[in-house]
N, C-alpha and C. Protein backbone atom coordinates (compact mmCIF):
# COMPACT_ATOMS: atom_id res chain seq x y z
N UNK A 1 -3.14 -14.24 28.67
CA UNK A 1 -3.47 -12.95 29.23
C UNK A 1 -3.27 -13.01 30.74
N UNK A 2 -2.59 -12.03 31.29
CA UNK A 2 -2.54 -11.87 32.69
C UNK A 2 -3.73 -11.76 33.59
N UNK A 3 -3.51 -11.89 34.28
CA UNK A 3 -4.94 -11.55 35.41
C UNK A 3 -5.09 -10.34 36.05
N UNK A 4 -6.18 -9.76 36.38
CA UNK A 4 -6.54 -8.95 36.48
C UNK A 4 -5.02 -8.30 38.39
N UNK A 5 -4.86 -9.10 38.86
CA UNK A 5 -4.17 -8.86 40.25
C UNK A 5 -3.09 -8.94 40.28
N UNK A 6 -2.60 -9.80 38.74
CA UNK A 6 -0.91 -9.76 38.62
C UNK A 6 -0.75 -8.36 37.75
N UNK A 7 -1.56 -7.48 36.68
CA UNK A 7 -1.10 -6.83 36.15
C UNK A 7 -1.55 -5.64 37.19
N UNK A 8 -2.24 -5.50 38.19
CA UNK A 8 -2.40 -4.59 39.39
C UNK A 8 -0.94 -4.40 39.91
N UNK A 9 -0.47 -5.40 40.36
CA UNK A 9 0.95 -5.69 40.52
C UNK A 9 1.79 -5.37 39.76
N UNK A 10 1.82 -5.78 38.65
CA UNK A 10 3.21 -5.13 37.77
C UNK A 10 3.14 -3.27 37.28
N UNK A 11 1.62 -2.74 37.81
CA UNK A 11 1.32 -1.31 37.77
C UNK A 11 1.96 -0.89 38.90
N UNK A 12 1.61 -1.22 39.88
CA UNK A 12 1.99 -0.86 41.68
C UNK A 12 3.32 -0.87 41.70
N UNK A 13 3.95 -1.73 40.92
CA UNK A 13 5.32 -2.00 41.14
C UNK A 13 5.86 -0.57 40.41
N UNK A 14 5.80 -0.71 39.33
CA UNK A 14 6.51 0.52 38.43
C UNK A 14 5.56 1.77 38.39
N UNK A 15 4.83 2.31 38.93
CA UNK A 15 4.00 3.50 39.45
C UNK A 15 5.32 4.53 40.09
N UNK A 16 5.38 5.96 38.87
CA UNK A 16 5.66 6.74 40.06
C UNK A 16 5.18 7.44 41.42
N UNK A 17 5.64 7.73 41.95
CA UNK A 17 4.82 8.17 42.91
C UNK A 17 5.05 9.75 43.25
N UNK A 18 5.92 10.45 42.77
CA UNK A 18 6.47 11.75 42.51
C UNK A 18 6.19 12.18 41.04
N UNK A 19 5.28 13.39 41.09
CA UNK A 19 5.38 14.24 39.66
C UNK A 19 6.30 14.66 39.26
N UNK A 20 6.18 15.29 37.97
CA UNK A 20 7.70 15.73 37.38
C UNK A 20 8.22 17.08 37.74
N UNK A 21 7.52 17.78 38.94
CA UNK A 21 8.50 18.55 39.82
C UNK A 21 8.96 17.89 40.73
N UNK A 22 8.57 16.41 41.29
CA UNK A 22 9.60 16.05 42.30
C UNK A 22 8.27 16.22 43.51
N UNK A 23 7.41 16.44 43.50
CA UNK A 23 6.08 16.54 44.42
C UNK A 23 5.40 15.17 44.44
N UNK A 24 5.52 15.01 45.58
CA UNK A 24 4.40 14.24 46.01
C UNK A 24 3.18 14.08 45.66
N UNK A 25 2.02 12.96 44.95
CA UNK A 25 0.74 12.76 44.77
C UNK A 25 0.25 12.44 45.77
N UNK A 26 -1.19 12.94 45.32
CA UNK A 26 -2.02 13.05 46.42
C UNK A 26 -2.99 11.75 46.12
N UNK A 27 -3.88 11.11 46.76
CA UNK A 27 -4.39 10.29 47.02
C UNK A 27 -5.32 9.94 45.76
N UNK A 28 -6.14 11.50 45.57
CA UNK A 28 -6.84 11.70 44.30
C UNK A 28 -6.38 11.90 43.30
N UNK A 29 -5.00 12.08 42.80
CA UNK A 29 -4.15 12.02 42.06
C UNK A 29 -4.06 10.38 41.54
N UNK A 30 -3.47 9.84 42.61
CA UNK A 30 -3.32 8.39 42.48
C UNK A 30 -4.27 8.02 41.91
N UNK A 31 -5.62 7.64 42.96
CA UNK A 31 -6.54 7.05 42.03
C UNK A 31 -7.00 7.11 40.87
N UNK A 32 -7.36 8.55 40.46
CA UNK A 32 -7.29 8.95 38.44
C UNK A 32 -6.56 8.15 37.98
N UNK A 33 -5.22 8.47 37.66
CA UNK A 33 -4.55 7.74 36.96
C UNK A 33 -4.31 6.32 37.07
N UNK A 34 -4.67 6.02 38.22
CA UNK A 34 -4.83 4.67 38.52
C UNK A 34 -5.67 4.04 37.80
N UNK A 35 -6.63 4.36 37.58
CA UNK A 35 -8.49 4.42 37.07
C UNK A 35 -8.22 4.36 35.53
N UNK A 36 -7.70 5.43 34.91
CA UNK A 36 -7.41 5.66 33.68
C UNK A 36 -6.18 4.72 32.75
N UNK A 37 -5.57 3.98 33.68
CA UNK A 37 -4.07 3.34 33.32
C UNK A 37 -4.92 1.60 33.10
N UNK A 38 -6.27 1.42 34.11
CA UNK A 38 -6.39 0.41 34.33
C UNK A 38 -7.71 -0.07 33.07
N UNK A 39 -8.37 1.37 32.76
CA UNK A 39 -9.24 1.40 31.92
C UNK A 39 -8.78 1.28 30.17
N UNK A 40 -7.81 1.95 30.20
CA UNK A 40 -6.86 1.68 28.91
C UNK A 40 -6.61 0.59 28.88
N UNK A 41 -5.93 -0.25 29.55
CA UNK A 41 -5.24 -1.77 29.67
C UNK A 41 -6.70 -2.45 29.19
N UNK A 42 -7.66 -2.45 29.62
CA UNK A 42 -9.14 -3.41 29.49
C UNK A 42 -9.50 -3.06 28.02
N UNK A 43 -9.46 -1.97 27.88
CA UNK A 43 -9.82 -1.64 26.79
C UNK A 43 -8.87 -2.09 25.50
N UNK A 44 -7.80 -2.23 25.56
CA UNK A 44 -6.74 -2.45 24.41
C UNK A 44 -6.97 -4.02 24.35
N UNK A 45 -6.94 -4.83 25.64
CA UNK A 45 -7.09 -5.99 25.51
C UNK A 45 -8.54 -6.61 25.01
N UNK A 46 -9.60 -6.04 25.34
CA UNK A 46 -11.18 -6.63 24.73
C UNK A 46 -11.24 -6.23 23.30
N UNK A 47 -10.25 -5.52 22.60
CA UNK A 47 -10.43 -5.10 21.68
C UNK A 47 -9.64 -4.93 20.39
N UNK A 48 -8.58 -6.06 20.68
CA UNK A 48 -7.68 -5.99 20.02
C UNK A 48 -7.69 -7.24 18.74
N UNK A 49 -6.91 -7.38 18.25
CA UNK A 49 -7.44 -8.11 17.20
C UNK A 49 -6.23 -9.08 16.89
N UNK A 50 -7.10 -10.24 17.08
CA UNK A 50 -5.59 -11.66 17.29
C UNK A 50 -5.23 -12.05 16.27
N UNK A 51 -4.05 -12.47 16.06
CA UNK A 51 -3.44 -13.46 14.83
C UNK A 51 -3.95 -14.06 14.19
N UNK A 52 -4.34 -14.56 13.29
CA UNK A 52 -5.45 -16.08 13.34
C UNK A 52 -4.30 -17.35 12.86
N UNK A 53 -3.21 -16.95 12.98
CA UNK A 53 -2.24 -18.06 13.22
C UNK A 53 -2.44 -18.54 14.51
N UNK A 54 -2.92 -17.96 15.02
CA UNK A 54 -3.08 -18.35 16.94
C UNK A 54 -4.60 -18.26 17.36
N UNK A 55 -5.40 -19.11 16.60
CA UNK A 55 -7.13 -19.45 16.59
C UNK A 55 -7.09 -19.64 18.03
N UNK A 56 -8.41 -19.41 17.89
CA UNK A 56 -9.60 -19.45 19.20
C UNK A 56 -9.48 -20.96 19.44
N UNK A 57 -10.03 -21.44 20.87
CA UNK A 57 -10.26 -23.24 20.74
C UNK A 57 -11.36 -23.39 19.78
N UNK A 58 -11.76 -24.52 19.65
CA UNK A 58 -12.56 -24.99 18.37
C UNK A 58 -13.73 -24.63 18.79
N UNK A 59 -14.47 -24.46 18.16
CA UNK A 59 -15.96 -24.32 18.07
C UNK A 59 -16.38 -22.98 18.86
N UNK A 60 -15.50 -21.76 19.59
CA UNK A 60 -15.85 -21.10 19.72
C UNK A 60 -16.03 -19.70 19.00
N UNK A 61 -17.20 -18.94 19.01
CA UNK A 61 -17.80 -18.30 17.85
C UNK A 61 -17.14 -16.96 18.11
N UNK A 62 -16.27 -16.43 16.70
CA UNK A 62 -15.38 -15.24 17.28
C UNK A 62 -16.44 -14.17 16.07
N UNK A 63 -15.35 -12.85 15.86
CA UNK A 63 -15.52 -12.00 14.84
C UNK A 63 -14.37 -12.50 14.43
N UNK A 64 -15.19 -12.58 12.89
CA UNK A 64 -13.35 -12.84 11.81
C UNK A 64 -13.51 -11.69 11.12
N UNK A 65 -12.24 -11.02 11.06
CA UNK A 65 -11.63 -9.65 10.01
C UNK A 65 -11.32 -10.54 8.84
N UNK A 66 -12.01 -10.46 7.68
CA UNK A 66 -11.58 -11.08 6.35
C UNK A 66 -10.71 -9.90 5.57
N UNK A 67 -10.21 -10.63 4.21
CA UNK A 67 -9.85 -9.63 3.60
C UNK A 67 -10.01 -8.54 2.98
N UNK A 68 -9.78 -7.43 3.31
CA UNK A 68 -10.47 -6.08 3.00
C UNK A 68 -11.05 -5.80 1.72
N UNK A 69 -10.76 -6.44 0.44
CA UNK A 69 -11.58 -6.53 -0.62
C UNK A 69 -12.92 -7.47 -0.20
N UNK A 70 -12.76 -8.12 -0.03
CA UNK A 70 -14.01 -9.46 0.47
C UNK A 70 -15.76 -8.43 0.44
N UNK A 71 -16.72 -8.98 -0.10
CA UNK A 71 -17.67 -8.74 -0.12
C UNK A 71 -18.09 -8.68 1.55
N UNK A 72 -17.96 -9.64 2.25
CA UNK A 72 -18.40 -9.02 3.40
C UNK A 72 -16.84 -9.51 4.48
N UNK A 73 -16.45 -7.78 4.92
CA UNK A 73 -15.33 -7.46 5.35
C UNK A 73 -15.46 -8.68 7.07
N UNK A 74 -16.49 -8.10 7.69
CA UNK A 74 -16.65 -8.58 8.90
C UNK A 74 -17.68 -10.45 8.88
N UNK A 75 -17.48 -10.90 9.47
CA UNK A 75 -17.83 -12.20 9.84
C UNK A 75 -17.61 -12.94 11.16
N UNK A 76 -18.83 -13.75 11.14
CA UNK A 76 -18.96 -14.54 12.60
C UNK A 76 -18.19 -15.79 12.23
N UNK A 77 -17.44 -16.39 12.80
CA UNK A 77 -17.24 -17.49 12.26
C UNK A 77 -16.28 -18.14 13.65
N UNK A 78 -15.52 -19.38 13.76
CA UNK A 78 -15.56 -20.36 14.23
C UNK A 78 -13.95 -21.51 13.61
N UNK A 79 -13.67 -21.80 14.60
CA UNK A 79 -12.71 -23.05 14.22
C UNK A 79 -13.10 -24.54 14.24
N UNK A 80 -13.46 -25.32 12.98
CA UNK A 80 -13.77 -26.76 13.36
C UNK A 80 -12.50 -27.92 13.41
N UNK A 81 -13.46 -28.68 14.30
CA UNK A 81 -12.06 -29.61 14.55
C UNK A 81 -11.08 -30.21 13.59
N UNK A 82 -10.90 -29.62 12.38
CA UNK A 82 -10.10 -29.91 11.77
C UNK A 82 -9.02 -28.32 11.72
N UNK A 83 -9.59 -27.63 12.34
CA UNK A 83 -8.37 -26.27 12.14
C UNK A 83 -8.55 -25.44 10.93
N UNK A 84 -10.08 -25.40 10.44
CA UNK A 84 -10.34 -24.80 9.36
C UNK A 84 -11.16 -23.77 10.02
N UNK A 85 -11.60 -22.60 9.66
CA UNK A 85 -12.05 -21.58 9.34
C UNK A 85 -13.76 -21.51 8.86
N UNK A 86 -14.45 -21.89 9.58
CA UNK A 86 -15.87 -22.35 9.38
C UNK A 86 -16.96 -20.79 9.45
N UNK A 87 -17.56 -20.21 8.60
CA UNK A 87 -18.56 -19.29 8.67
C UNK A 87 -19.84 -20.10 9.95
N UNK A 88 -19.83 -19.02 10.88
CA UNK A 88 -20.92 -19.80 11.89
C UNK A 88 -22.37 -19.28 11.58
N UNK A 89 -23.01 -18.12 10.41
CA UNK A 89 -23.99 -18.06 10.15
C UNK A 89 -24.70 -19.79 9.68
N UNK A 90 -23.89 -20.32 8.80
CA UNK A 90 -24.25 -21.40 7.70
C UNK A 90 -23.75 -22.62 8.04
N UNK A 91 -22.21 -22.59 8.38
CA UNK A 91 -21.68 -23.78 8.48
C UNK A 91 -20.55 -24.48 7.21
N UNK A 92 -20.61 -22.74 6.30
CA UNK A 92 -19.87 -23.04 4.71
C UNK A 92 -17.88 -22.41 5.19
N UNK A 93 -17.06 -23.56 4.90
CA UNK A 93 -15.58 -23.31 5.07
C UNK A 93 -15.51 -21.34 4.79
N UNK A 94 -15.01 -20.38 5.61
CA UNK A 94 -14.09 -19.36 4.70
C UNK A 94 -13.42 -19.33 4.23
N UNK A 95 -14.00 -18.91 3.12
CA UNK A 95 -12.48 -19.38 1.84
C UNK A 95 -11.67 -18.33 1.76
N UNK A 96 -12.03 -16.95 2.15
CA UNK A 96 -11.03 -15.53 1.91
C UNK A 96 -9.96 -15.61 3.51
N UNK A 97 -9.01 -14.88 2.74
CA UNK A 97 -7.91 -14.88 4.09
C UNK A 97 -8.66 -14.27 5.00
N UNK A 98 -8.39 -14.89 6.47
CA UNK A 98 -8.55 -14.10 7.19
C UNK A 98 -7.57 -13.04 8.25
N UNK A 99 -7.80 -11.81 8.55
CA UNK A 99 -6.95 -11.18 8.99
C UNK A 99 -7.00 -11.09 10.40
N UNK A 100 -7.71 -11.26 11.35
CA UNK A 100 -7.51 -11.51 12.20
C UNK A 100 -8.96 -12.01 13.09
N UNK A 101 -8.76 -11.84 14.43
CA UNK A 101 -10.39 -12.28 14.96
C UNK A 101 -10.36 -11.75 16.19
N UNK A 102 -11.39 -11.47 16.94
CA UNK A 102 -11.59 -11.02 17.67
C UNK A 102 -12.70 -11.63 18.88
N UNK A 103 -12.67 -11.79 20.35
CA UNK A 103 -13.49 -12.31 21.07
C UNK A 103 -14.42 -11.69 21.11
N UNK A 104 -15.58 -12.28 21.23
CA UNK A 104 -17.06 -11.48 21.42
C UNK A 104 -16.93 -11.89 22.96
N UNK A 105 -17.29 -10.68 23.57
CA UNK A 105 -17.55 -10.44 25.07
C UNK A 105 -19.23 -10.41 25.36
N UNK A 106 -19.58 -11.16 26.37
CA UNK A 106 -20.79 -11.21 26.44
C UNK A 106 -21.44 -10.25 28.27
């Protein structure tokens, strides 16, 4: 994931700065959309939902998306050092696919 000052940068860079009559923005113009471009980006990224071909490091406690039949759809769970798929209520392997996972933000 980029950092918060390089993707400021790659916004600043490709920002128009003329509306689509060809007018100049105004300061308060800028900032809105500035505000709103930067709030979307945070938001898509805290909330998006990862591969689980591409796990968390080990032992840290994610949301796992199981498989949508699965008795319980949502789960806490965890990678142990063997690269398995560990339920972190109990400590019992997940045995249903999982579909993806997600970071818990604290």
């Amino acid at each position: 994931m980029k950092q918060i000052e390089e993707r400021g940068g790659d916004f600043a860079a490709n920002y128009e700065i003329l509306d689509d009559n060809g007018r100049r923005k105004n300061e308060c113009e800028i900032a809105r959309e500035s505000y709103i471009s930067g709030a979307k980006c945070e938001h898509e990224l805290l909330t998006r939902w990862h591969d689980p071909k591409e796990p968390p490091e080990p032992g840290r406690v994610v949301l796992v998306k199981r498989n949508p039949s699965s008795i319980i759809p949502y789960d806490l769970g965890h990678i142990d050092n063997d690269g398995n798929w560990v339920d972190s209520w109990c400590g019992s392997p997940i045995d249903d696919k999982i579909i993806g996972w997600r970071k818990i933000h604290e």
